[in-house]
PDB file of N, CA and C in Angstrom:
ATOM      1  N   UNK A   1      -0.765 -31.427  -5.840  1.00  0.00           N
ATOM      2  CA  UNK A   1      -1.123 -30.733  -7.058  1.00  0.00           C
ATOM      3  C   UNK A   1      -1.983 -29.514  -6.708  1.00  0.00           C
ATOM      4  N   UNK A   2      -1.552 -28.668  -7.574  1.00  0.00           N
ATOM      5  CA  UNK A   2      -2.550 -26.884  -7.328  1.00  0.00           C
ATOM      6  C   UNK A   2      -3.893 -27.156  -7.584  1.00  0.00           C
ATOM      7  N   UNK A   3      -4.853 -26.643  -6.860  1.00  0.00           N
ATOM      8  CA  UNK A   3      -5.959 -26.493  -7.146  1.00  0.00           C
ATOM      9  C   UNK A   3      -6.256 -25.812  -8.609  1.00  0.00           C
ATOM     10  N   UNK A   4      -7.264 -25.546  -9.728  1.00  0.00           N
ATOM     11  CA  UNK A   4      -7.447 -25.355 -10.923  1.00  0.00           C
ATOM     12  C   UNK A   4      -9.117 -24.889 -11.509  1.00  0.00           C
ATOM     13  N   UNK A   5      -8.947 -24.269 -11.659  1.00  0.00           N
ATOM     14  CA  UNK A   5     -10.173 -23.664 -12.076  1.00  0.00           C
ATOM     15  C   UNK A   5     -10.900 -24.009 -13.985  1.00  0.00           C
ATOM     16  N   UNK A   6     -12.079 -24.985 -14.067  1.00  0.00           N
ATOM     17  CA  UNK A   6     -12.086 -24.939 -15.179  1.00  0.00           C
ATOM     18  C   UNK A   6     -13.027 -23.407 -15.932  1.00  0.00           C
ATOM     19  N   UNK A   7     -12.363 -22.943 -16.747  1.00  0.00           N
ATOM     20  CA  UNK A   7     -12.953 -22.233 -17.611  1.00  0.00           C
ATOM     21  C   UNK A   7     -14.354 -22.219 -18.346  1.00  0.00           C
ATOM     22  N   UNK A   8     -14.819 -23.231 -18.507  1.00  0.00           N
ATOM     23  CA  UNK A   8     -15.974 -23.244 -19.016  1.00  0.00           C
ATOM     24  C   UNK A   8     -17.433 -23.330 -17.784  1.00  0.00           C
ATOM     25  N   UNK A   9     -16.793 -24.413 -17.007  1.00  0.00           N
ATOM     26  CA  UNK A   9     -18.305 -24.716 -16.089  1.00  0.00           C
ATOM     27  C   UNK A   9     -17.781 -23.877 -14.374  1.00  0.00           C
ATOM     28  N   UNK A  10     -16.808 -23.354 -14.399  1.00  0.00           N
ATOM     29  CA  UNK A  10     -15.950 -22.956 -12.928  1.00  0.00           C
ATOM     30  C   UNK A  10     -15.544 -23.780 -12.130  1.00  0.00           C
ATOM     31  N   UNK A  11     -16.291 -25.231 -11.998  1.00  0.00           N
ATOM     32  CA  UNK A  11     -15.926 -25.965 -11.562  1.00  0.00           C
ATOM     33  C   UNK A  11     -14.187 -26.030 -10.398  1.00  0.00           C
ATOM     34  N   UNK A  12     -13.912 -25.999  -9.364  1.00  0.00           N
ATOM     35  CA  UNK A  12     -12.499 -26.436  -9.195  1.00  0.00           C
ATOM     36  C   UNK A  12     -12.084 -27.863  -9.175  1.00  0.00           C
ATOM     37  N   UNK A  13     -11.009 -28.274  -9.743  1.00  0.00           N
ATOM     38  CA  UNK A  13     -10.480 -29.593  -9.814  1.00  0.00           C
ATOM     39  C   UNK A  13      -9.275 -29.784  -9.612  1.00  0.00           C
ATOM     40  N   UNK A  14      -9.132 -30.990  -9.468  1.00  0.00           N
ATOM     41  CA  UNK A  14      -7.238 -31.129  -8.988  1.00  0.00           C
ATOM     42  C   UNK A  14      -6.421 -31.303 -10.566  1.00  0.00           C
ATOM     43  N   UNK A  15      -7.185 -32.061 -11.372  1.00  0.00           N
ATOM     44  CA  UNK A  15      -6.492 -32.405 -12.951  1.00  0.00           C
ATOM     45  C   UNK A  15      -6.346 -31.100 -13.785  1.00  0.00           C
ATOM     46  N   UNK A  16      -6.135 -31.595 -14.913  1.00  0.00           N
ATOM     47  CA  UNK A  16      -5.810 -30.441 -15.741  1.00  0.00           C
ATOM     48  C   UNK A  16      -6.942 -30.555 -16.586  1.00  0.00           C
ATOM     49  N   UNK A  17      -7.987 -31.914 -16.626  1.00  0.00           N
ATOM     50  CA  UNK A  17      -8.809 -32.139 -17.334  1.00  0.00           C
ATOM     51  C   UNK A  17     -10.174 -31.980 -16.627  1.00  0.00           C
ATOM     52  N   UNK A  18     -10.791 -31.313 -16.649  1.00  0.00           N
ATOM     53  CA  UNK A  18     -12.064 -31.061 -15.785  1.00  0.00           C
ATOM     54  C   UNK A  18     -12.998 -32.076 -15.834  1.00  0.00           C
ATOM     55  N   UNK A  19     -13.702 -33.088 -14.763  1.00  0.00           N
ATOM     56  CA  UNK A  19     -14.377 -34.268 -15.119  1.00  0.00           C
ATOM     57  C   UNK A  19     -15.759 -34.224 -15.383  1.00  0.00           C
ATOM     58  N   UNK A  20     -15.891 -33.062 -15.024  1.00  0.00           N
ATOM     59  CA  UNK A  20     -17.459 -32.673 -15.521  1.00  0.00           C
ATOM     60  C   UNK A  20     -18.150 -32.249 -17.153  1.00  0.00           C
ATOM     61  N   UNK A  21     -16.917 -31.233 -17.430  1.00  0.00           N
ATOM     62  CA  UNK A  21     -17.360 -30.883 -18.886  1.00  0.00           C
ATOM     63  C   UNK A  21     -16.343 -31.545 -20.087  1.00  0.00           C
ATOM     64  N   UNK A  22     -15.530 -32.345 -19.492  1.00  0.00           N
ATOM     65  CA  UNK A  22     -13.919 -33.245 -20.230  1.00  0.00           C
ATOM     66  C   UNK A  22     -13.549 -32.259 -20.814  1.00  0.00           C
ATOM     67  N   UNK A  23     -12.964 -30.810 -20.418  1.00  0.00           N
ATOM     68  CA  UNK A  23     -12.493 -30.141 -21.205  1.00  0.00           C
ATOM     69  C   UNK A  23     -10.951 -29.651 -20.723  1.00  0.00           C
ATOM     70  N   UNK A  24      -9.836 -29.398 -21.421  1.00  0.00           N
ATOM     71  CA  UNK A  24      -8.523 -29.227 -20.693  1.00  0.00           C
ATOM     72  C   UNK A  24      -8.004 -28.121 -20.128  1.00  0.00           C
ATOM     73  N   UNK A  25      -9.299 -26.936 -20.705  1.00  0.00           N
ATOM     74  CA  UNK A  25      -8.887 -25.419 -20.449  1.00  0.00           C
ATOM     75  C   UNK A  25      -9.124 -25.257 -19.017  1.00  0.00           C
ATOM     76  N   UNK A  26      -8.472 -25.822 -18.160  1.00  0.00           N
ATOM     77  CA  UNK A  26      -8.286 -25.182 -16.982  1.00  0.00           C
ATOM     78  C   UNK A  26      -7.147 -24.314 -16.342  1.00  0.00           C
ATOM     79  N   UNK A  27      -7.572 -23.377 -15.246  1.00  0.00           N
ATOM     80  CA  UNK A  27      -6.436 -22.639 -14.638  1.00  0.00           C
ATOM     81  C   UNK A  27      -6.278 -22.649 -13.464  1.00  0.00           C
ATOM     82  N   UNK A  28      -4.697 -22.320 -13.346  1.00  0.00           N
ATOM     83  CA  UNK A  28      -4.463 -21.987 -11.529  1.00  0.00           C
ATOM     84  C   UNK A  28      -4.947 -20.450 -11.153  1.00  0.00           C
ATOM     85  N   UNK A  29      -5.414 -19.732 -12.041  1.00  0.00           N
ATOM     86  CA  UNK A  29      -5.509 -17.961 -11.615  1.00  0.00           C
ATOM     87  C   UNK A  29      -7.405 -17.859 -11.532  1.00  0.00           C
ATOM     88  N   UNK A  30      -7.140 -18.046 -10.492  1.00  0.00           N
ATOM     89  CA  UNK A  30      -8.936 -17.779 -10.252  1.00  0.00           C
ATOM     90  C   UNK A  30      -9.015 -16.961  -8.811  1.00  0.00           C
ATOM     91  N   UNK A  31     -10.371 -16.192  -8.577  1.00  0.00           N
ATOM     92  CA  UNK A  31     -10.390 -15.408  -7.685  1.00  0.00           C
ATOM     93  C   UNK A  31     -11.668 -16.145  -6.546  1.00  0.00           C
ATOM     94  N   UNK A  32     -11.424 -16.565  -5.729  1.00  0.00           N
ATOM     95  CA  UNK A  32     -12.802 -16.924  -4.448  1.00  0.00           C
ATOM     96  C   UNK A  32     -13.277 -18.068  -4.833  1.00  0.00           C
ATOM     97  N   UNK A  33     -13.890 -18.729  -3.847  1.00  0.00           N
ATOM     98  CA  UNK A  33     -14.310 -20.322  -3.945  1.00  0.00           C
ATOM     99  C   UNK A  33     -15.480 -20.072  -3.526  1.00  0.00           C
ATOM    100  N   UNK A  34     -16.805 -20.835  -3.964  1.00  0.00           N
ATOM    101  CA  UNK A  34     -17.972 -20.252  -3.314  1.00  0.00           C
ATOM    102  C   UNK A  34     -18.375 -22.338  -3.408  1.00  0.00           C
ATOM    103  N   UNK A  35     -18.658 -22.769  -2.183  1.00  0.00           N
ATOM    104  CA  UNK A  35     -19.221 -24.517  -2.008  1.00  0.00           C
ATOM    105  C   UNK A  35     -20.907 -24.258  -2.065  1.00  0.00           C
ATOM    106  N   UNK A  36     -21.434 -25.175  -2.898  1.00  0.00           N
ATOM    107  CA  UNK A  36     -22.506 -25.324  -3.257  1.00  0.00           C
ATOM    108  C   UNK A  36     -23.160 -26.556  -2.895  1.00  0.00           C
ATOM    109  N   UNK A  37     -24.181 -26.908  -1.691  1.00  0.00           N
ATOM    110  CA  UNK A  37     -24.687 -27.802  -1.630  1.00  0.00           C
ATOM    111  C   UNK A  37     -26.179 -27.783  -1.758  1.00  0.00           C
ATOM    112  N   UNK A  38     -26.928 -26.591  -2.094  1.00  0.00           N
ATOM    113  CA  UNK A  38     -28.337 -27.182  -2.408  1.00  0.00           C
ATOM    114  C   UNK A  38     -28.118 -25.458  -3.725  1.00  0.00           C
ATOM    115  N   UNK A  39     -28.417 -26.508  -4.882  1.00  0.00           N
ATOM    116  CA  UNK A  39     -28.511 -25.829  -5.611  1.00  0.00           C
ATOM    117  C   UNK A  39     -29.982 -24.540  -6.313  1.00  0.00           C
ATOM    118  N   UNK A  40     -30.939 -24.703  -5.339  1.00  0.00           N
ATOM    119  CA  UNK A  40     -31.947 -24.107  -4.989  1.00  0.00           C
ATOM    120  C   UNK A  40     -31.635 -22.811  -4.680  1.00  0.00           C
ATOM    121  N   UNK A  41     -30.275 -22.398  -3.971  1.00  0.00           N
ATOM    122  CA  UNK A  41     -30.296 -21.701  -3.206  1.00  0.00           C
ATOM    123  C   UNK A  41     -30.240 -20.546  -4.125  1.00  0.00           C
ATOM    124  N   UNK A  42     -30.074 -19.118  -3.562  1.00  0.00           N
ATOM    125  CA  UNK A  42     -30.296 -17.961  -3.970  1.00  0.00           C
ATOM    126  C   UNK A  42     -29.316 -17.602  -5.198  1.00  0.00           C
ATOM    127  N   UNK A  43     -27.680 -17.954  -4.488  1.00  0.00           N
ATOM    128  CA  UNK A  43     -26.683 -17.681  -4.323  1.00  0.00           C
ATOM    129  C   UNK A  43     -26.405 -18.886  -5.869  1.00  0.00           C
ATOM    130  N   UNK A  44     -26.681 -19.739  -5.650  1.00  0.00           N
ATOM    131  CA  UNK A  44     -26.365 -20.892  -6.829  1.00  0.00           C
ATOM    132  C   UNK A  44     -27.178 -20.419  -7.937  1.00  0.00           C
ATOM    133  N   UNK A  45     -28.719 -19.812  -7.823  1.00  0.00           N
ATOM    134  CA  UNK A  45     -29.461 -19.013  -9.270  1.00  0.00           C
ATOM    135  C   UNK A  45     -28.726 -18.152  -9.472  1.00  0.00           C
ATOM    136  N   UNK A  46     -28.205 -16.948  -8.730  1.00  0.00           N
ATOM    137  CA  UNK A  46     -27.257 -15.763  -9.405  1.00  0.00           C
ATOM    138  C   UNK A  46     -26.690 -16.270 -10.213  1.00  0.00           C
ATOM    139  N   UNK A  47     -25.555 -17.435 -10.256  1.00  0.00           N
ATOM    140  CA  UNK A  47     -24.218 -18.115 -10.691  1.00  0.00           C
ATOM    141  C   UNK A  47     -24.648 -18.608 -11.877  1.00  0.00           C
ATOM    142  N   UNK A  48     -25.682 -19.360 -11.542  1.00  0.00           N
ATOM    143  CA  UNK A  48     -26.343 -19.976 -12.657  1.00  0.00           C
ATOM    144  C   UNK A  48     -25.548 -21.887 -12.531  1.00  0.00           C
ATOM    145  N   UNK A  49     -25.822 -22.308 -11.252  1.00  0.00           N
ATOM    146  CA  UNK A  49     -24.743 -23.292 -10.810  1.00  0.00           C
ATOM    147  C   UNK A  49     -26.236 -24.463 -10.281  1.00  0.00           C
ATOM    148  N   UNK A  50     -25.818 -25.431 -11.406  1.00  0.00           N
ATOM    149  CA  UNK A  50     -26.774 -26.657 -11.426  1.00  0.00           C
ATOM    150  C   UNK A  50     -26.691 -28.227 -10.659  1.00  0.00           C
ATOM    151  N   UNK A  51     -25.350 -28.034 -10.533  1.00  0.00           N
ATOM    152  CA  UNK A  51     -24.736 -29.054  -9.491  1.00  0.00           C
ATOM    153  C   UNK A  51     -24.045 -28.602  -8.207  1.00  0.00           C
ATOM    154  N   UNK A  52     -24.111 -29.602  -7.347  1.00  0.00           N
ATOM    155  CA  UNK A  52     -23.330 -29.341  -5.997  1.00  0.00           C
ATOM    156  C   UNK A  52     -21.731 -29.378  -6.564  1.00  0.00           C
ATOM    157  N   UNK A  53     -20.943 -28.566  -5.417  1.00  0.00           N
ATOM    158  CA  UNK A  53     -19.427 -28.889  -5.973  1.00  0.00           C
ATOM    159  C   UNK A  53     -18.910 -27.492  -5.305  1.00  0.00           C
ATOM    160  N   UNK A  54     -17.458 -27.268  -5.536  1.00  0.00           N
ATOM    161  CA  UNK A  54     -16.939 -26.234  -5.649  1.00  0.00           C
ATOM    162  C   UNK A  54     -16.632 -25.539  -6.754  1.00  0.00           C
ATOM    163  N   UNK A  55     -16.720 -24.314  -6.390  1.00  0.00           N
ATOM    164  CA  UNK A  55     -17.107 -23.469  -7.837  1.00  0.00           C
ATOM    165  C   UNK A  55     -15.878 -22.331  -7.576  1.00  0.00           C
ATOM    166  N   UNK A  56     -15.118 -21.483  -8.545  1.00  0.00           N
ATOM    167  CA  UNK A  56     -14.369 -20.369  -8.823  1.00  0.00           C
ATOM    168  C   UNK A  56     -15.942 -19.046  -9.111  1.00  0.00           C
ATOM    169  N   UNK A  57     -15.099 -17.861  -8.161  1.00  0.00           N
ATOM    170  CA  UNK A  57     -16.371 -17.264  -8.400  1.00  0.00           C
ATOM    171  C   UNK A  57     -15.637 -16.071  -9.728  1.00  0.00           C
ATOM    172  N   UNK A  58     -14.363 -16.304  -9.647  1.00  0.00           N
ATOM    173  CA  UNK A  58     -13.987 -15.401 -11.152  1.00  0.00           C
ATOM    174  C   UNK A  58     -12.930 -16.449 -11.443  1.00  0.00           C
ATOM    175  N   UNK A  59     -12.850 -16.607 -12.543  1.00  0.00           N
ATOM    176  CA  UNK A  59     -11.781 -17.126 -13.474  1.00  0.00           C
ATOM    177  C   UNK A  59     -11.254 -16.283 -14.446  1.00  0.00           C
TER     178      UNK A  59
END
């Protein structure tokens, strides 16, 4: 299955249903992957990114 970008939180997921925000608006057209493991970091305040995970950096 395609990787998927949800629309609301960026989140990437394999479903069509995003498990973080349960929402269905996800897509395959997203631009760059940015992995987030300490959400402290500089790079995760720009984003505004509160959990670890993989993230779409444009959707």
């Amino acid at each position: 299955m395609a990787r998927r970008a949800c629309r609301n939180c960026k989140r990437i997921v394999e479903k069509t249903q995003c498990p973080v925000c349960k929402t269905n608006d996800t897509t395959t057209s997203f631009q760059g992957v940015v992995i987030i493991f300490d959400t402290e970091s500089e790079i995760a305040k720009r984003l505004g990114i509160t959990a670890p995970g993989k993230y779409a950096i444009r959707v």
